[in-house]
C-alpha atoms as a PDB file:
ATOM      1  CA  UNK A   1       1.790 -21.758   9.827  1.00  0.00           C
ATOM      2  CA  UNK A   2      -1.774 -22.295   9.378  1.00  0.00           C
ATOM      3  CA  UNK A   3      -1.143 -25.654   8.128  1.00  0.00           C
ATOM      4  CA  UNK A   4       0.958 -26.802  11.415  1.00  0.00           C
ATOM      5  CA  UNK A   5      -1.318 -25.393  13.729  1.00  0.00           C
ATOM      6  CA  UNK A   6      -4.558 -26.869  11.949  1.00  0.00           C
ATOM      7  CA  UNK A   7      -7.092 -25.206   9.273  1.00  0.00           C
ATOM      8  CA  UNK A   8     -10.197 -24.916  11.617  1.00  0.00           C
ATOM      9  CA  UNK A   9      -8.672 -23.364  14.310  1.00  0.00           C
ATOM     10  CA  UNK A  10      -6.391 -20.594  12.335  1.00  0.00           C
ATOM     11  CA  UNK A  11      -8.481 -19.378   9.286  1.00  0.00           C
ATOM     12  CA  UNK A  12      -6.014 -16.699   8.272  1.00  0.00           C
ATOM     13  CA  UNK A  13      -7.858 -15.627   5.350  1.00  0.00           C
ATOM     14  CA  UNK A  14     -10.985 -14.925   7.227  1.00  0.00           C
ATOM     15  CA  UNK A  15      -8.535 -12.726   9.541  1.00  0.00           C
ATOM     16  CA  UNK A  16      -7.085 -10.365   6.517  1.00  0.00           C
ATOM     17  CA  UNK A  17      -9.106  -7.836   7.390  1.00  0.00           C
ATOM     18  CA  UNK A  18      -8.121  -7.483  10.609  1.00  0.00           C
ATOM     19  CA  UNK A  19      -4.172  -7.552   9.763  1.00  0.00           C
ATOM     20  CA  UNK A  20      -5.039  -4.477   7.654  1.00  0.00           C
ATOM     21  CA  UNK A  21      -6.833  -2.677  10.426  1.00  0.00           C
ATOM     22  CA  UNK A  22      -4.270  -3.647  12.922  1.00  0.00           C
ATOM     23  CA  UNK A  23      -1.705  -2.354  10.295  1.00  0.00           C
ATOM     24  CA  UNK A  24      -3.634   0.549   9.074  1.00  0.00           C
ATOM     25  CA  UNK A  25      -3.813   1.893  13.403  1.00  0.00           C
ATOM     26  CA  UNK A  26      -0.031   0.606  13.592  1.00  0.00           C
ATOM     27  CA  UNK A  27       0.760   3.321  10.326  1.00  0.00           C
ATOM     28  CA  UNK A  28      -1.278   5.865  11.925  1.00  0.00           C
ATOM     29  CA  UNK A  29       0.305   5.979  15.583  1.00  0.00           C
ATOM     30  CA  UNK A  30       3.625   5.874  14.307  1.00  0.00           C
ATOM     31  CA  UNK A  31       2.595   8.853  11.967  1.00  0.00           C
ATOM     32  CA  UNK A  32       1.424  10.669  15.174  1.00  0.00           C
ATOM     33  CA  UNK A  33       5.305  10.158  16.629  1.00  0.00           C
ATOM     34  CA  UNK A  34       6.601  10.841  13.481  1.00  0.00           C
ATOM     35  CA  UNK A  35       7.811   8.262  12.668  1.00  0.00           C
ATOM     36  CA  UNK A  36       7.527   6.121   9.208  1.00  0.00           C
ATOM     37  CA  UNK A  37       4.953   3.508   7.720  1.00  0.00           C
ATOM     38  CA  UNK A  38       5.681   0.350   8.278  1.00  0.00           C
ATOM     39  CA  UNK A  39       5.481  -1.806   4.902  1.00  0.00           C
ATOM     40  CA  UNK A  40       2.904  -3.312   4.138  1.00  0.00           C
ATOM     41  CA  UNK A  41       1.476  -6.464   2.201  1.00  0.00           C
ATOM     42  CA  UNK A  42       0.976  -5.509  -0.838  1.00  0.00           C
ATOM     43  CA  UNK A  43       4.819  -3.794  -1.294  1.00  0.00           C
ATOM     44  CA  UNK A  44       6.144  -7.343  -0.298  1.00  0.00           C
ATOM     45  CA  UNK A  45       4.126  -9.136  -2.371  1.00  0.00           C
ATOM     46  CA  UNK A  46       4.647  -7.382  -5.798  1.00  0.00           C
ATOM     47  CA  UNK A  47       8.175  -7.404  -4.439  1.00  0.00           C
ATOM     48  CA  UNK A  48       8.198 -11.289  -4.650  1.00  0.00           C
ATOM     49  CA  UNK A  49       6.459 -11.434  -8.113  1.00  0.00           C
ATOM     50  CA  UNK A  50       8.492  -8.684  -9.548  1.00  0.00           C
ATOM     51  CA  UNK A  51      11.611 -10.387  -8.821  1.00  0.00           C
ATOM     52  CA  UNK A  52      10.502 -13.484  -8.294  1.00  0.00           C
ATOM     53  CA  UNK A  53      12.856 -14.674  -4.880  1.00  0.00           C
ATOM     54  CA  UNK A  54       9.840 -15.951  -2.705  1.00  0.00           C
ATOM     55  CA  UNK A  55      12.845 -17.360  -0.594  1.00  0.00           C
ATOM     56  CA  UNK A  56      12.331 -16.506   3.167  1.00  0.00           C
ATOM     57  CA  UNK A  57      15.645 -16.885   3.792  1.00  0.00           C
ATOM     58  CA  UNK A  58      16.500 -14.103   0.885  1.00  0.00           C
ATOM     59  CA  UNK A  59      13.376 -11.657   2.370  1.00  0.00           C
ATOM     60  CA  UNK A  60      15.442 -12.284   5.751  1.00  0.00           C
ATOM     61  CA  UNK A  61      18.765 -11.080   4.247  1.00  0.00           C
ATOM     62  CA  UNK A  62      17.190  -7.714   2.537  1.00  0.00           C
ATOM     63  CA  UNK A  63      15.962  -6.604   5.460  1.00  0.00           C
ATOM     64  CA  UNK A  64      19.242  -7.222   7.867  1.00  0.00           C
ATOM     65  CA  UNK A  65      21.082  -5.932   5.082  1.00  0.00           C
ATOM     66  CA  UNK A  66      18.932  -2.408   4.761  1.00  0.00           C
ATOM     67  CA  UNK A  67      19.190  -2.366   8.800  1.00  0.00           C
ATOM     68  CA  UNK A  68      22.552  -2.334   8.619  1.00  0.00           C
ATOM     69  CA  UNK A  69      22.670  -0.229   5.559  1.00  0.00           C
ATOM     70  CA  UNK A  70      20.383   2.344   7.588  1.00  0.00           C
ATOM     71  CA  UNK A  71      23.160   2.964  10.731  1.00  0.00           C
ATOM     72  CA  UNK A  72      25.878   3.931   8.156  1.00  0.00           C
ATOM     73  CA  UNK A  73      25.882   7.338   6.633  1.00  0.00           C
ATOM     74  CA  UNK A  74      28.289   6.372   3.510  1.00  0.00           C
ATOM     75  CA  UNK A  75      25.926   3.562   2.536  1.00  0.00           C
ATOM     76  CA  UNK A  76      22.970   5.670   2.447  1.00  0.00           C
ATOM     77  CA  UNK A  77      24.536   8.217   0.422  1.00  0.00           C
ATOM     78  CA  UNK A  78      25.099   5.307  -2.090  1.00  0.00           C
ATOM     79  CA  UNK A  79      21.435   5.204  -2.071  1.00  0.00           C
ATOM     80  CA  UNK A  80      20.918   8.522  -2.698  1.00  0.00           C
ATOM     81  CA  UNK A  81      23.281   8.628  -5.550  1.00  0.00           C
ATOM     82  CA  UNK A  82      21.045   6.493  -7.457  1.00  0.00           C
ATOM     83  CA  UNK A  83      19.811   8.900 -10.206  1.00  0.00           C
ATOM     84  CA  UNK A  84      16.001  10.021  -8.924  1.00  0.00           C
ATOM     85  CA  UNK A  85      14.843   8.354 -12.739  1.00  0.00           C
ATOM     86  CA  UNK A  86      15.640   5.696 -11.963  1.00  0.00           C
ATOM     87  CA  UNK A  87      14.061   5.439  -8.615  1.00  0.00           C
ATOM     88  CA  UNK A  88      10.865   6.977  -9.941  1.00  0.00           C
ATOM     89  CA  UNK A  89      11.009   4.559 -12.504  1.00  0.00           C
ATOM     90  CA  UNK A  90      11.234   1.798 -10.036  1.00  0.00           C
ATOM     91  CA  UNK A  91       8.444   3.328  -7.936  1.00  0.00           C
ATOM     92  CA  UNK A  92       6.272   3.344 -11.161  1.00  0.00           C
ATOM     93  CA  UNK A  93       6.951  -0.323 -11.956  1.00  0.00           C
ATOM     94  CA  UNK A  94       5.950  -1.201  -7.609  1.00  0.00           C
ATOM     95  CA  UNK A  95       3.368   0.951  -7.040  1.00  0.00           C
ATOM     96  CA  UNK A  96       1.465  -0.068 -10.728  1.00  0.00           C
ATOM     97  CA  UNK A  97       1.996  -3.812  -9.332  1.00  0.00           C
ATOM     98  CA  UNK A  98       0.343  -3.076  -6.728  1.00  0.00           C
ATOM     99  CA  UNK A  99      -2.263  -1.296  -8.325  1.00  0.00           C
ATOM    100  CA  UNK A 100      -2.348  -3.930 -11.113  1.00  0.00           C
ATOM    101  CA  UNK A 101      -2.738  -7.061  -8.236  1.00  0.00           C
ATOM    102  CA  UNK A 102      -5.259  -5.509  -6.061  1.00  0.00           C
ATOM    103  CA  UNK A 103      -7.275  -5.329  -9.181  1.00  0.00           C
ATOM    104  CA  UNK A 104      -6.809  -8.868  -9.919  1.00  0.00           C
ATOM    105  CA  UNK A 105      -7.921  -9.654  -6.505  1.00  0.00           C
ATOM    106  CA  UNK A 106     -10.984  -7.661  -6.684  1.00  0.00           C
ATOM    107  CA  UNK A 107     -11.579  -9.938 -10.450  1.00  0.00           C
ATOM    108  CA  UNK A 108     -10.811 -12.867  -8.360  1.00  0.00           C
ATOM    109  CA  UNK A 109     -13.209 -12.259  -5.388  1.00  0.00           C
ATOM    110  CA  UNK A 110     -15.984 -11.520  -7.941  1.00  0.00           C
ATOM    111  CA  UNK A 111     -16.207  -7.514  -7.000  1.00  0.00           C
ATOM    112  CA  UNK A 112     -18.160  -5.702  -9.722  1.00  0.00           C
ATOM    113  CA  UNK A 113     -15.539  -3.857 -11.655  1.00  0.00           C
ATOM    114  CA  UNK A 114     -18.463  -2.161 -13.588  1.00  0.00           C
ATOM    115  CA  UNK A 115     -20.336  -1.112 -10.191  1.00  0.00           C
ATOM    116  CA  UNK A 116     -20.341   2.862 -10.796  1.00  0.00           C
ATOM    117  CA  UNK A 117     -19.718   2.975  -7.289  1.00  0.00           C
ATOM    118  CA  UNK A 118     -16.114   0.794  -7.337  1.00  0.00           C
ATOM    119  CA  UNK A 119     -15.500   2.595 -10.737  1.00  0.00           C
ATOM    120  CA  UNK A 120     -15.998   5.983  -9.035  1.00  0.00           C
ATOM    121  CA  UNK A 121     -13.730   4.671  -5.666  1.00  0.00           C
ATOM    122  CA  UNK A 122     -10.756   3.231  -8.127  1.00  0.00           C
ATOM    123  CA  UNK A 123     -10.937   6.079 -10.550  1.00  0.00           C
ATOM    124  CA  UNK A 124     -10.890   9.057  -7.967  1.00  0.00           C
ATOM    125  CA  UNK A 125      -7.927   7.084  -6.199  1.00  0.00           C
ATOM    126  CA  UNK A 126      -5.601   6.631  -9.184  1.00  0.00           C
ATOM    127  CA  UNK A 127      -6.115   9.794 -10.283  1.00  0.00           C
ATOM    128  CA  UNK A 128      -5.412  11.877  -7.244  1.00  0.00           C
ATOM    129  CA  UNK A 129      -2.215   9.551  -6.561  1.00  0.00           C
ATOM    130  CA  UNK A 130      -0.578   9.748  -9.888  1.00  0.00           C
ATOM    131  CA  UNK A 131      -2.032  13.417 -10.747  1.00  0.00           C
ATOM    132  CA  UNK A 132      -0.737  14.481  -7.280  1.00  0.00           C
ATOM    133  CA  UNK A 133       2.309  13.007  -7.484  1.00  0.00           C
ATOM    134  CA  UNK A 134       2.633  15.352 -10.700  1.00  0.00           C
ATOM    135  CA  UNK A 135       1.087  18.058 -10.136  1.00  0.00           C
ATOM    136  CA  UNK A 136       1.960  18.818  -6.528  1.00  0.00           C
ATOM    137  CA  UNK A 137       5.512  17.447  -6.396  1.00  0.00           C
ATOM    138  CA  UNK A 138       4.030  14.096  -4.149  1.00  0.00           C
ATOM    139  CA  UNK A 139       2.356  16.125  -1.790  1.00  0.00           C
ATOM    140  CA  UNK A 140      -0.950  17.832  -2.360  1.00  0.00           C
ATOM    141  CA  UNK A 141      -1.603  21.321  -0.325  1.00  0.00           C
ATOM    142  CA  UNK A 142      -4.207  21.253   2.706  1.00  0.00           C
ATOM    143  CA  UNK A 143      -4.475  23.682   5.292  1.00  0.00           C
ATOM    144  CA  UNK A 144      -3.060  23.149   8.472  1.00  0.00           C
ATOM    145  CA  UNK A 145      -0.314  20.712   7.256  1.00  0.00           C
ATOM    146  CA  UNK A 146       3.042  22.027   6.912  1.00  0.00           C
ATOM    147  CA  UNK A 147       4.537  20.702   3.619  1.00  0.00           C
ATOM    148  CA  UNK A 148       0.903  19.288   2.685  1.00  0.00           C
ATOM    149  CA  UNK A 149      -0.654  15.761   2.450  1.00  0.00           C
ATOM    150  CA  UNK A 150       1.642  12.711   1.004  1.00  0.00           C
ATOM    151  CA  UNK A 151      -0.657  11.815  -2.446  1.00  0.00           C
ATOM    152  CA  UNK A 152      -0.493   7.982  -1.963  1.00  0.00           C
ATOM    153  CA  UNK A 153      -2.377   8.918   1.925  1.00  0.00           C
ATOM    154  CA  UNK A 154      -4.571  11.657   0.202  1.00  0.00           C
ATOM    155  CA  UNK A 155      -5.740   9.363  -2.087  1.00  0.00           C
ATOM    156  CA  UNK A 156      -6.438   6.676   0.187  1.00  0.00           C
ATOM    157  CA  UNK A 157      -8.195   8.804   2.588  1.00  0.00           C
ATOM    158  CA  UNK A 158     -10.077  10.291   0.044  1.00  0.00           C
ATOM    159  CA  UNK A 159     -10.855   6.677  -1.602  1.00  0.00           C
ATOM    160  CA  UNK A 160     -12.180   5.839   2.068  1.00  0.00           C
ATOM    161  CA  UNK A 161     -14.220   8.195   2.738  1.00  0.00           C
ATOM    162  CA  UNK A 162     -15.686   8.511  -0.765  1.00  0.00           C
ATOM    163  CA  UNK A 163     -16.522   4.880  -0.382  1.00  0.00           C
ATOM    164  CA  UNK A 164     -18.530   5.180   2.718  1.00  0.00           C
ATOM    165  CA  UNK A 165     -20.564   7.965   1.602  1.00  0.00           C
ATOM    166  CA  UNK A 166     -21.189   6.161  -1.540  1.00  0.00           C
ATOM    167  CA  UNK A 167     -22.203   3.235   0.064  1.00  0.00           C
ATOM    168  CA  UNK A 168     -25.093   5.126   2.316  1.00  0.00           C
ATOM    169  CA  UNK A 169     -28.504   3.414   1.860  1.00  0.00           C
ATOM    170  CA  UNK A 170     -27.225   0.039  -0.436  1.00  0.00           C
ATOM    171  CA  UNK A 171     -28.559  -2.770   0.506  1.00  0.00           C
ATOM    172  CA  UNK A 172     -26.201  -5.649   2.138  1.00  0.00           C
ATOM    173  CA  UNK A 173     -26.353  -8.824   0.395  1.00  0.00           C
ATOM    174  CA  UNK A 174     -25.234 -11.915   1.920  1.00  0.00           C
ATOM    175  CA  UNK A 175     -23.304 -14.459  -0.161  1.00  0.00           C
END
């Protein structure tokens, strides 16, 4: 698209950050109704290179076929008869993609993987969503929330915040 419409005028990788924003408020309202996160980049993406159908026209077809799987009560329970290792082993092998790419990408853009900072950030992260996920059943206790915090949202929250109180007084450099 940003080739059609012309590089100057559509920079879409200067505008990243505000897709994840935009998504990261989208996730949170529909929380607040109760309703669920949409998915996001980095799902799709590790999608793609896990299988590796970049087709548009396939990515089209998986998600009219889970619509349609998602009105019909004997389809989902086909779902849910898929044993729970071998979702959780499925879930292992997306989420550590994820994990795994977002690392790359932090290599690629020249971030400081050795910054006790970033190390702090990544480590704290990993460890409260995988040692949550285990320890607490995938949701980690906190007062005032019925059933407790989701660990993949704990640990983001707690990565964010962690991150801006580590990043108090350091210096901005301009590149």
């Amino acid at each position: 698209m940003a080739r059609r419409k012309g590089k100057g005028k559509y920079n879409l990788v200067d505008k990243l950050d505000r897709n994840l924003i935009g998504d990261g408020i989208g996730d949170m309202i529909t929380g607040f109704i109760g309703g669920p996160a949409g998915t996001n980049y980095g799902e799709n993406i590790s999608t793609m290179a896990i299988t590796k159908v970049f087709s548009v026209h396939v990515l089209v077809a998986a998600s009219v076929l889970a619509m349609i799987v998602s009105c019909f009560t004997p389809l989902i329970q086909g779902i849910y008869a898929i044993p729970k290792a071998v979702i959780g082993g499925l879930e292992i092998y997306l989420f550590g993609a994820i994990a795994a790419q977002g690392i790359a990408i932090m290599i690629d853009k020249k971030c400081d993987m050795f910054s006790s900072k970033n190390i702090s950030v990544i480590a704290t992260i990993m460890i409260i969503g995988l040692g949550g996920q285990y320890a607490f059943g995938g949701n980690i206790p906190f007062p005032g929330f019925s059933g407790g915090i989701p660990c993949i949202a704990g640990a983001a929250i707690f990565g964010i915040i962690l991150n801006l109180l580590l990043s108090i007084g350091e210096k901005k450099t301009n590149e």
